[in-house]
N, C-alpha and C. Protein backbone atom coordinates (compact mmCIF):
# COMPACT_ATOMS: atom_id res chain seq x y z
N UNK A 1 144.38 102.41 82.59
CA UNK A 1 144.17 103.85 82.54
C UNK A 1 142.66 104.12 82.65
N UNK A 2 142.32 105.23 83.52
CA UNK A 2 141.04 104.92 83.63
C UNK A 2 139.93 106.31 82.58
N UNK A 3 138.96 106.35 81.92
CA UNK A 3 138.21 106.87 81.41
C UNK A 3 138.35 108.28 81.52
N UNK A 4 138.25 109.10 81.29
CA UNK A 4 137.98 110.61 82.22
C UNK A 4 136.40 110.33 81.22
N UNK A 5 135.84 111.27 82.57
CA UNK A 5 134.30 111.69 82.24
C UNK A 5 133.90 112.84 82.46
N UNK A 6 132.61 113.27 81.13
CA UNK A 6 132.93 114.60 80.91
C UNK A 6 131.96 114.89 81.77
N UNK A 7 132.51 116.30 82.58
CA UNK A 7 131.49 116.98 83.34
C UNK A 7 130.14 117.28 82.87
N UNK A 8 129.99 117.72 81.67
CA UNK A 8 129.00 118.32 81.02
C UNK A 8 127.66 116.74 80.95
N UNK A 9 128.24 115.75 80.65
CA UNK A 9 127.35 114.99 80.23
C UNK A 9 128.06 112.98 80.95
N UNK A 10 127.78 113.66 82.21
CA UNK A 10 128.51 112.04 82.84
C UNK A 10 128.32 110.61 82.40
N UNK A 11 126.60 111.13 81.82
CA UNK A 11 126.42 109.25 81.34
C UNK A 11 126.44 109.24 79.73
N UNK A 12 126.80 110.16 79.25
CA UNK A 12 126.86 110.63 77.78
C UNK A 12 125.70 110.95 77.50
N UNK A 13 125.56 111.29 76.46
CA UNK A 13 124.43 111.99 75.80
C UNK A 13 123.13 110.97 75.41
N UNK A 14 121.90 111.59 75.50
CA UNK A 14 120.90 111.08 74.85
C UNK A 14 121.28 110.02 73.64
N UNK A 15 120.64 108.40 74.12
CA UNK A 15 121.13 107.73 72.77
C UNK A 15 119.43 107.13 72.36
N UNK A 16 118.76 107.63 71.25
CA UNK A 16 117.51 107.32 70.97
C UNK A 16 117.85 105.55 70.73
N UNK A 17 116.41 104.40 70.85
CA UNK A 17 116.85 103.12 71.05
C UNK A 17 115.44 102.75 70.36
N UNK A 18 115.64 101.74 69.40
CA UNK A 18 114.02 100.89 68.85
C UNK A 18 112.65 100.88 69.97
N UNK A 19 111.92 100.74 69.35
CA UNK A 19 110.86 100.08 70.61
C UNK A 19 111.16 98.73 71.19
N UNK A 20 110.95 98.42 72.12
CA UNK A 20 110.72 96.78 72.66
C UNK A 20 110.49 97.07 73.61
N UNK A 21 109.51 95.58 74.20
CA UNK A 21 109.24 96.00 75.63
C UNK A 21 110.07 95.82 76.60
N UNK A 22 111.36 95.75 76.73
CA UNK A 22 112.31 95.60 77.26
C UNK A 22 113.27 96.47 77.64
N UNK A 23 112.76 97.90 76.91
CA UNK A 23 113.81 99.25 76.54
C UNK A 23 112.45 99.68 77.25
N UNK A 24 110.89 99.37 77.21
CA UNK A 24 110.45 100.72 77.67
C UNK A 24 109.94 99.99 78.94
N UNK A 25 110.13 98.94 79.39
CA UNK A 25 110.40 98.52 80.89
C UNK A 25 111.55 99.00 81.88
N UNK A 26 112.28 99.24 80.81
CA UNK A 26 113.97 99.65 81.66
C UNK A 26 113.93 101.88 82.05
N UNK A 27 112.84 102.05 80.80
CA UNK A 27 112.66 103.54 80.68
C UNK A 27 111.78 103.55 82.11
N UNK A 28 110.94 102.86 82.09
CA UNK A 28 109.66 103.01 82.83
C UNK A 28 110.37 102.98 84.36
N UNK A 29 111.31 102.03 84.79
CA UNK A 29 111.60 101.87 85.91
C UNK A 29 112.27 102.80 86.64
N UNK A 30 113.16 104.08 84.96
CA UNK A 30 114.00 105.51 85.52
C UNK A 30 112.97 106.34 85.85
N UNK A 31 111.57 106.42 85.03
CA UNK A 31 110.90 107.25 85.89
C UNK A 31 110.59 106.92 86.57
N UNK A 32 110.01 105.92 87.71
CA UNK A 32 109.53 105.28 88.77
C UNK A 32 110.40 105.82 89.54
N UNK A 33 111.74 105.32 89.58
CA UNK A 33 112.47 105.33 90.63
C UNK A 33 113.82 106.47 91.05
N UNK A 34 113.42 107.75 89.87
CA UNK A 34 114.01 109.10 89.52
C UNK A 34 114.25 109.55 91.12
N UNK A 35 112.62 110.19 91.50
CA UNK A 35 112.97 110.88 92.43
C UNK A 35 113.64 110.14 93.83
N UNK A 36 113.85 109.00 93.64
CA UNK A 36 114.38 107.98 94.81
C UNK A 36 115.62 108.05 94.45
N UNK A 37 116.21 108.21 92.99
CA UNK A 37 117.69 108.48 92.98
C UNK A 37 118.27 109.65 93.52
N UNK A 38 117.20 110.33 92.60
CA UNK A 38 117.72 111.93 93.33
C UNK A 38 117.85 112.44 95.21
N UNK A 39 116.83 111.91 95.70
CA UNK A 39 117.22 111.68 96.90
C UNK A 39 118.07 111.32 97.66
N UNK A 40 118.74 110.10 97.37
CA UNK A 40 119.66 109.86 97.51
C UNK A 40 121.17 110.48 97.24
N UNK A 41 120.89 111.03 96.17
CA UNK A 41 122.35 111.84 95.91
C UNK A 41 122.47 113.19 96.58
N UNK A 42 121.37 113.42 97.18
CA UNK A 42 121.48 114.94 97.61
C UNK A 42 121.45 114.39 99.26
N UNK A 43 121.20 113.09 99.78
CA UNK A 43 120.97 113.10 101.52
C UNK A 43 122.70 113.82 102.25
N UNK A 44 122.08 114.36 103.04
CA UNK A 44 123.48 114.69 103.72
C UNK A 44 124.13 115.99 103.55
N UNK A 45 123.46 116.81 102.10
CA UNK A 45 124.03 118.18 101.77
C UNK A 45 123.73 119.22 102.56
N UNK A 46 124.99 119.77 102.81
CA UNK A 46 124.38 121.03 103.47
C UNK A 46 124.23 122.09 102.68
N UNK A 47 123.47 123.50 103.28
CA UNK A 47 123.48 124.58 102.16
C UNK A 47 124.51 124.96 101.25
N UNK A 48 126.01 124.59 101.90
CA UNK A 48 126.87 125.61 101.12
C UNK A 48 127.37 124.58 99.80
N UNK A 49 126.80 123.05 100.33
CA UNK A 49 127.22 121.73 99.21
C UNK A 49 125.91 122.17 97.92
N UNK A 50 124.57 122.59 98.58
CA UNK A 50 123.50 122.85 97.56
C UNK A 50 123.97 123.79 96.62
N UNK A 51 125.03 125.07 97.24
CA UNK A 51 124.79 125.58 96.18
C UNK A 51 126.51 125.85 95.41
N UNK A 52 126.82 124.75 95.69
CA UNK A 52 128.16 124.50 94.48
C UNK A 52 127.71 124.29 93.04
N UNK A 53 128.13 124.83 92.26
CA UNK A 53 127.88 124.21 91.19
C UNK A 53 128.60 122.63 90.70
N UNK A 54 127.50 122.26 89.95
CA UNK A 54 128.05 120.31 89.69
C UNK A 54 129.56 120.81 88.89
N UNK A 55 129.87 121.39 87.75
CA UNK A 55 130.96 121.50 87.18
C UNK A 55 131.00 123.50 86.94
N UNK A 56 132.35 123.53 86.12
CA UNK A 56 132.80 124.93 86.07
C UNK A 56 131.64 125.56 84.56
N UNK A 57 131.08 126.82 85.42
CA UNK A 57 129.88 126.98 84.09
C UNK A 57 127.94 126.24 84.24
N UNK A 58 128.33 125.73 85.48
CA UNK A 58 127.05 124.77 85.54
C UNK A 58 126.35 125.50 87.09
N UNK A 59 124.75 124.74 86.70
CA UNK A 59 124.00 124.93 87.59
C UNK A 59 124.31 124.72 89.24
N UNK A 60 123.79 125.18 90.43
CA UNK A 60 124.10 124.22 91.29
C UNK A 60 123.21 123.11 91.45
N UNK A 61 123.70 122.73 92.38
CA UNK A 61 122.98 121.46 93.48
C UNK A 61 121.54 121.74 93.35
N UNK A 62 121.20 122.91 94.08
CA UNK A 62 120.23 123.26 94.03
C UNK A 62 119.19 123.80 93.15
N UNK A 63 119.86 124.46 92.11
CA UNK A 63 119.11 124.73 90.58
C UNK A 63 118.83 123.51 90.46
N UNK A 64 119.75 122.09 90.20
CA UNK A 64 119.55 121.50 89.67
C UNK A 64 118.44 120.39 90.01
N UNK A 65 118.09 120.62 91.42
CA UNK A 65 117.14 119.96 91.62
C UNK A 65 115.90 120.49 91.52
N UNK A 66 115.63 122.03 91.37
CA UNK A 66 114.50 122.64 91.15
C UNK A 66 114.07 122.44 89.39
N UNK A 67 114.90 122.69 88.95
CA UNK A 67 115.38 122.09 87.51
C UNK A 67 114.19 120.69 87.04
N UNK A 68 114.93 120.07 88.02
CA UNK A 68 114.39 118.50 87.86
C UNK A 68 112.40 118.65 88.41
N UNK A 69 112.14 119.50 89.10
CA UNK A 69 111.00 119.45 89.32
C UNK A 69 110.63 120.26 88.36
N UNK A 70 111.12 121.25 87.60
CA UNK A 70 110.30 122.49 86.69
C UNK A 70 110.50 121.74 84.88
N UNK A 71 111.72 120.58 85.06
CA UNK A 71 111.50 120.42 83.51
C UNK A 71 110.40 118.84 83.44
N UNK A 72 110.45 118.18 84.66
CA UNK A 72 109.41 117.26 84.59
C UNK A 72 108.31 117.22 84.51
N UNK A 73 107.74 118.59 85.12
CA UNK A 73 106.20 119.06 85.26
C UNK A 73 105.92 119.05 83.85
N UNK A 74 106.89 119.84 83.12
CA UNK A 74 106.60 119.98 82.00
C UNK A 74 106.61 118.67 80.95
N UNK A 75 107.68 117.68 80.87
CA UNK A 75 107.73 116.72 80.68
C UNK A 75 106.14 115.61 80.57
N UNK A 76 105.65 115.66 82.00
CA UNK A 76 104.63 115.34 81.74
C UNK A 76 103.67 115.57 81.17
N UNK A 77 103.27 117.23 81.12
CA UNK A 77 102.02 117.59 80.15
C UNK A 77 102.55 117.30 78.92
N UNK A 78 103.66 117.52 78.17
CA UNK A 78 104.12 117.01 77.07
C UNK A 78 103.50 116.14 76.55
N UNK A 79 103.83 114.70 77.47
CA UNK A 79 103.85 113.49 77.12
C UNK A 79 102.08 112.86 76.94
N UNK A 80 101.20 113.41 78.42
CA UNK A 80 99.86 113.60 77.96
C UNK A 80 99.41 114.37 77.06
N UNK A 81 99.75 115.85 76.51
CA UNK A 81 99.57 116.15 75.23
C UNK A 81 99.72 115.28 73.88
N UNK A 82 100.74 114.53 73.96
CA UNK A 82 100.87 113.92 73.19
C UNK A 82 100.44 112.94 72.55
N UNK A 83 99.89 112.27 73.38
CA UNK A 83 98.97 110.61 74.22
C UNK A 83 97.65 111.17 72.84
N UNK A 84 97.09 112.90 73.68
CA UNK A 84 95.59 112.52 73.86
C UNK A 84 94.97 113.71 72.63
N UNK A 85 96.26 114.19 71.96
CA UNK A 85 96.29 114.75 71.02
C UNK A 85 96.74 114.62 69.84
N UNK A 86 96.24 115.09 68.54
CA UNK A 86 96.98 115.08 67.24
C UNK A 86 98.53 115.86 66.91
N UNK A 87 99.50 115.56 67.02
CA UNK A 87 100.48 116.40 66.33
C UNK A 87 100.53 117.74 67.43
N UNK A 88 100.32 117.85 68.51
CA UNK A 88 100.25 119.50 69.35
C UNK A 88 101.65 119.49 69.25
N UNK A 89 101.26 121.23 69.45
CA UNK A 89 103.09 122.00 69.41
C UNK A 89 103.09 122.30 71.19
N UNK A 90 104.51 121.48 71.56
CA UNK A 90 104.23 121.81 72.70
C UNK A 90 104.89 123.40 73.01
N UNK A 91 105.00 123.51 73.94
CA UNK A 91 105.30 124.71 74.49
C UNK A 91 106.90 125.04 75.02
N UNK A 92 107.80 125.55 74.39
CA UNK A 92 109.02 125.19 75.17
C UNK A 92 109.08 126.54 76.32
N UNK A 93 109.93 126.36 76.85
CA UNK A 93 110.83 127.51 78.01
C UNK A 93 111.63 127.63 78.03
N UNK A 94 112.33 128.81 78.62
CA UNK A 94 114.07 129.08 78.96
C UNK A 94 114.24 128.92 80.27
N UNK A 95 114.99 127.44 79.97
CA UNK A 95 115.67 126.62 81.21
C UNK A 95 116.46 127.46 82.34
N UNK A 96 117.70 128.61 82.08
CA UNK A 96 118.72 128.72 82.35
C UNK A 96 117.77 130.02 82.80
N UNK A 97 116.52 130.73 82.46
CA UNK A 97 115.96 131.69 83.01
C UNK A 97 115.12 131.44 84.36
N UNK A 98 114.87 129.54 84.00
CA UNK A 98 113.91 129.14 85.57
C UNK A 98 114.53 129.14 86.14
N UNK A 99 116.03 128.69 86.00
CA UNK A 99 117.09 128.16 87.77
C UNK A 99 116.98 129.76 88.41
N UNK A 100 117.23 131.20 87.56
CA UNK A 100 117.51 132.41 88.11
C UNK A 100 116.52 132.65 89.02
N UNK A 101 115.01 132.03 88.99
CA UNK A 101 114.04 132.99 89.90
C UNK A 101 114.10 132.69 90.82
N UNK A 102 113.49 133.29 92.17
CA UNK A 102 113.65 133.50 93.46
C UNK A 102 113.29 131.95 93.91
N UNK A 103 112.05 131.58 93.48
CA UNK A 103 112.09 130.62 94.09
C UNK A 103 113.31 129.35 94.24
N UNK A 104 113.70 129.19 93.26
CA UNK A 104 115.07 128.41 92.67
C UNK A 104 116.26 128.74 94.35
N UNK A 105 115.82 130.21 94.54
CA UNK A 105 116.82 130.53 95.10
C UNK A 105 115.87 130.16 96.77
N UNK A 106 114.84 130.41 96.97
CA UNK A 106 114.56 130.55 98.42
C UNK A 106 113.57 129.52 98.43
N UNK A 107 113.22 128.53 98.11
CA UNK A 107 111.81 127.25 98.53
C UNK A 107 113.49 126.38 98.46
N UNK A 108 112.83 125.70 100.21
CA UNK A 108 113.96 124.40 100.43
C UNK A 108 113.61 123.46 99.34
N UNK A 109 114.86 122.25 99.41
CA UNK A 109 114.75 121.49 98.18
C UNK A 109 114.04 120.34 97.71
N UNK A 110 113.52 120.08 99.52
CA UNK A 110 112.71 119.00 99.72
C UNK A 110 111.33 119.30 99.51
N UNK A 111 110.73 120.54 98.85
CA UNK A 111 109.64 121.08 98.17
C UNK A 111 109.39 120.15 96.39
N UNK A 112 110.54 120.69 96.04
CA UNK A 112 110.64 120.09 94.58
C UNK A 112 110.58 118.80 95.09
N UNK A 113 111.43 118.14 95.97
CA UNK A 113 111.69 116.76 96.07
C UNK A 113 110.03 116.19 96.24
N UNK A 114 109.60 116.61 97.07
CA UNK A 114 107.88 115.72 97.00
C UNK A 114 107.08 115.83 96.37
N UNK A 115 107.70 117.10 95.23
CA UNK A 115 107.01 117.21 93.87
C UNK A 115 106.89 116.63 93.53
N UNK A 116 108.28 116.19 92.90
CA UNK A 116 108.96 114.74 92.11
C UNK A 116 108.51 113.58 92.56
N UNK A 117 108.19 113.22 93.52
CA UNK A 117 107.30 111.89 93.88
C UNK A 117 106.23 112.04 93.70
N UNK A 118 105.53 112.75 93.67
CA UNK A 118 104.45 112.76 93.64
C UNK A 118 104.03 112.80 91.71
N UNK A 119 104.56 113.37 91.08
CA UNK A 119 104.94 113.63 89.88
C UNK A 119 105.20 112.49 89.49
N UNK A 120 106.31 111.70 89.37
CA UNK A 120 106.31 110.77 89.18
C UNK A 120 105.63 109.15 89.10
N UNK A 121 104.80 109.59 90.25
CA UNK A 121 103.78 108.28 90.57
C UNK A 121 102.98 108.54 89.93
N UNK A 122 102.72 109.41 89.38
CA UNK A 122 101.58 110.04 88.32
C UNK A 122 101.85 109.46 86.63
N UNK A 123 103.16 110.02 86.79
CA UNK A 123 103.65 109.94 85.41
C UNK A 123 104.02 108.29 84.95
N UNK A 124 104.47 107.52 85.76
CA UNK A 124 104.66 106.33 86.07
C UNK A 124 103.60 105.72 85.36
N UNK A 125 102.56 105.77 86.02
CA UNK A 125 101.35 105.40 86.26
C UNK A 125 100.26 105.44 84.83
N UNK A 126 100.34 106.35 84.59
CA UNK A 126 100.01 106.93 82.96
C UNK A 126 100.61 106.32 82.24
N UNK A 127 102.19 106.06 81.76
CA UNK A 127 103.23 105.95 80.47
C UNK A 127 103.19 104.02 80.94
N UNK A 128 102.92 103.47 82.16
CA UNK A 128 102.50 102.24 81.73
C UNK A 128 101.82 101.58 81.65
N UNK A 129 100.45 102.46 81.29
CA UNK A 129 99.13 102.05 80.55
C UNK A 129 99.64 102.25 79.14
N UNK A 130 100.19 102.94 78.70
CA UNK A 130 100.42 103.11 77.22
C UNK A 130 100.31 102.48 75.96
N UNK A 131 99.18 102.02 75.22
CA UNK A 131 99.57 100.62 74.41
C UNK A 131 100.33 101.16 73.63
N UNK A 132 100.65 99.78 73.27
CA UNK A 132 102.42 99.85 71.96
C UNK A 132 101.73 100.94 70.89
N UNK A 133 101.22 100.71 70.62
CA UNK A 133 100.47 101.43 69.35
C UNK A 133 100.85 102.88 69.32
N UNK A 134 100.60 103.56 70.85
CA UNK A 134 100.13 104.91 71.21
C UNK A 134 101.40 105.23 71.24
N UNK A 135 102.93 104.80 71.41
CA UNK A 135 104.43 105.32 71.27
C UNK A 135 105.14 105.88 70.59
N UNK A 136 104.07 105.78 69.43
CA UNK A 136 104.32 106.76 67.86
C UNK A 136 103.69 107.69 67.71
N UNK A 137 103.41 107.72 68.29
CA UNK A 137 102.08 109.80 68.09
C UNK A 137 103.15 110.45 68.45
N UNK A 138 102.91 111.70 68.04
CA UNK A 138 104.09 112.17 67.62
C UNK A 138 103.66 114.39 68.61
N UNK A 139 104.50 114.32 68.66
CA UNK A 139 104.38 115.99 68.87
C UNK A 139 105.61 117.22 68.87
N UNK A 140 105.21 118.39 68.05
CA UNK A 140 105.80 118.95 67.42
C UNK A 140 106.45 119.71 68.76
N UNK A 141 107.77 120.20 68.91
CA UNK A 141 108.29 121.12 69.15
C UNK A 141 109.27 122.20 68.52
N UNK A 142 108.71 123.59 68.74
CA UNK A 142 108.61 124.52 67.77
C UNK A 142 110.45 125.17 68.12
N UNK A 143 110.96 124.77 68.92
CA UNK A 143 112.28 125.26 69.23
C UNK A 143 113.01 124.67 68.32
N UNK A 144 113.26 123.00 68.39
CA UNK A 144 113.98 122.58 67.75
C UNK A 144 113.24 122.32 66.18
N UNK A 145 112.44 122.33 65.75
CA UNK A 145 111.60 122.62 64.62
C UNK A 145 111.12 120.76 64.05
N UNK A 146 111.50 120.21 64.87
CA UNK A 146 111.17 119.01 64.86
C UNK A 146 110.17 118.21 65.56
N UNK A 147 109.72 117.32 65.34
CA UNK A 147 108.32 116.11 65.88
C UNK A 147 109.49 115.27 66.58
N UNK A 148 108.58 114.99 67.75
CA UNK A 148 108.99 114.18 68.89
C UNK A 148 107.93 113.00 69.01
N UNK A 149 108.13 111.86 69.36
CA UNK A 149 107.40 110.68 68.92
C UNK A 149 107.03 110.59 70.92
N UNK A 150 105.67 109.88 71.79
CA UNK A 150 106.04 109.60 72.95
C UNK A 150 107.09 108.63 73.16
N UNK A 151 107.52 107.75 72.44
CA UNK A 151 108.30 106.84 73.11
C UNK A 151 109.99 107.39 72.98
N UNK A 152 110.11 108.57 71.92
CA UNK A 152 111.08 109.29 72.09
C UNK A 152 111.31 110.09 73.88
N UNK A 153 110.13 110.54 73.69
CA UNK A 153 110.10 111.56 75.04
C UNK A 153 110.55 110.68 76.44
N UNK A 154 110.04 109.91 76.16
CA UNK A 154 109.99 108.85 77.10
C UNK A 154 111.43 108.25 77.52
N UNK A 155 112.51 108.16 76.32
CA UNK A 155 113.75 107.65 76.11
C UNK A 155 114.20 108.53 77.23
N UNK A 156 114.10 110.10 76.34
CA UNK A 156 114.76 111.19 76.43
C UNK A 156 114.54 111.52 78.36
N UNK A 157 113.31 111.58 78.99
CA UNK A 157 113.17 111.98 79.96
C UNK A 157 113.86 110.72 81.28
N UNK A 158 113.71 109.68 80.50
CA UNK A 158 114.66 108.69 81.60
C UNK A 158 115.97 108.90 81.43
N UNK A 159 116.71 109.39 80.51
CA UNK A 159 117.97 110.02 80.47
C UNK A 159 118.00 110.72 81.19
N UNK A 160 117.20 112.37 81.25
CA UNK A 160 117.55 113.07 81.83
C UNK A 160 117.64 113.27 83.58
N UNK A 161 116.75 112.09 84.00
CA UNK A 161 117.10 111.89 85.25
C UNK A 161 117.73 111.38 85.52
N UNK A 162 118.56 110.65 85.02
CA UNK A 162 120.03 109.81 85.10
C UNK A 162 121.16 110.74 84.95
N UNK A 163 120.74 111.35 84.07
CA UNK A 163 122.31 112.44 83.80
C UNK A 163 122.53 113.52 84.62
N UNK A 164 121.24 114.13 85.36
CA UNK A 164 121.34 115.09 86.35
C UNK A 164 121.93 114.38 88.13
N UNK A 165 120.84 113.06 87.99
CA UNK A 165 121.30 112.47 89.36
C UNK A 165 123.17 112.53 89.30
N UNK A 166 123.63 111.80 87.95
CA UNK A 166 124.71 111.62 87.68
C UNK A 166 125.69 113.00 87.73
N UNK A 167 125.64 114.36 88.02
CA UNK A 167 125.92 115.11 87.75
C UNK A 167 126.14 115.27 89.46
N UNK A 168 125.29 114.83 90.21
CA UNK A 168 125.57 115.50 91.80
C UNK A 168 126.37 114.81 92.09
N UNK A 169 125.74 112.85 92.15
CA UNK A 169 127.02 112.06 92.72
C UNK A 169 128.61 112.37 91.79
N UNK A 170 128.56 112.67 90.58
CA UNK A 170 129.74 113.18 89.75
C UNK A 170 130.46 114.36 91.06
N UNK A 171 129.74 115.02 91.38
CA UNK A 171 129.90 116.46 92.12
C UNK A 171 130.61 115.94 93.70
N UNK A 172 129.79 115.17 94.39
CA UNK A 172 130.13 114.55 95.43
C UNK A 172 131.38 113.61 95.24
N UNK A 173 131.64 113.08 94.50
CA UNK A 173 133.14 111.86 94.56
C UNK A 173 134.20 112.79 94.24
N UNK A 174 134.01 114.15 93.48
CA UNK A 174 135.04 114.95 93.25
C UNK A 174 135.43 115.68 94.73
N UNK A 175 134.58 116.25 95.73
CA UNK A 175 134.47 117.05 96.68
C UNK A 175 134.78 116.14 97.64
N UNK A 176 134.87 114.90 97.65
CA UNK A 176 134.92 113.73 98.85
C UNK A 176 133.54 114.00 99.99
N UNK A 177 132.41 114.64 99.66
CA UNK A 177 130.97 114.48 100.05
C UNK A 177 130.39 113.37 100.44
């Protein structure tokens, strides 16, 4: 009998994991090689596949890849805030208010997409200079009223490019895409 998997969260949810360098080699390699997944799951779409939504209630194709460029940007200053500061409160946003703006709706997707590489080689690049030491500084976010550690963020943001990539190809094996 085979699994059902939930639309909402294909690879399951955020699972926080110890330090080792073995967990943040495996983190390090989802951001490296994010926007190369995401690429891949979107080659071949046409407009009317961009703007399906992944499940019933959800973003599309296309939110979701603007998504991926508007919560990483942020992601990163986060994570250098965090690095090069004491305890900062970062800054949150309303997610479900960025997919609505125009741009979301009218900049092609391969805009965000060379964001994301470019973004990434950045971010890459930074988080594995990181000494062990520096994975515990910690930074406050004022939404959820809780401190976020970098090597949390770090968990958390290689998830989230897994679970979104996971959300299109989820989208595509249902649609036969």
């Amino acid at each position: 009998m085979s699994e059902t998997i939930d639309p909402k969260y294909p690879i399951g949810k955020f699972e926080p994991k110890p330090y080792s360098e073995k967990q943040r080699d495996e983190w390090l390699t989802d951001i490296l090689f994010h926007p190369r997944q995401l690429e891949y799951s979107v080659l071949n779409l046409d407009e009317s596949h961009l703007d399906t939504p992944y499940r019933d209630g959800g973003w599309t194709v296309r939110q979701l890849v603007h998504h991926m460029a508007d919560s990483h940007m942020n992601a990163y200053f986060r994570c250098k805030l965090t690095y090069t500061e004491d305890n900062p409160t970062i800054k949150p946003y309303d997610q479900d208010a960025w997919v609505k703006l125009h741009d979301v709706a009218s900049v092609p997707i391969n805009i965000s997409m060379t964001l994301l590489h470019a973004l990434h080689t950045r971010w890459y690049d930074f988080l594995k200079n990181v000494p062990e030491d520096a994975w515990q500084r910690t930074a406050f976010h004022p939404e959820t009223g809780r401190q976020y550690t970098l090597w949390q963020f770090l968990g958390i943001y290689a998830w989230h490019g897994r679970h979104h990539v996971a959300h299109i190809n989820a989208l595509r094996e249902r649609m036969g895409w």
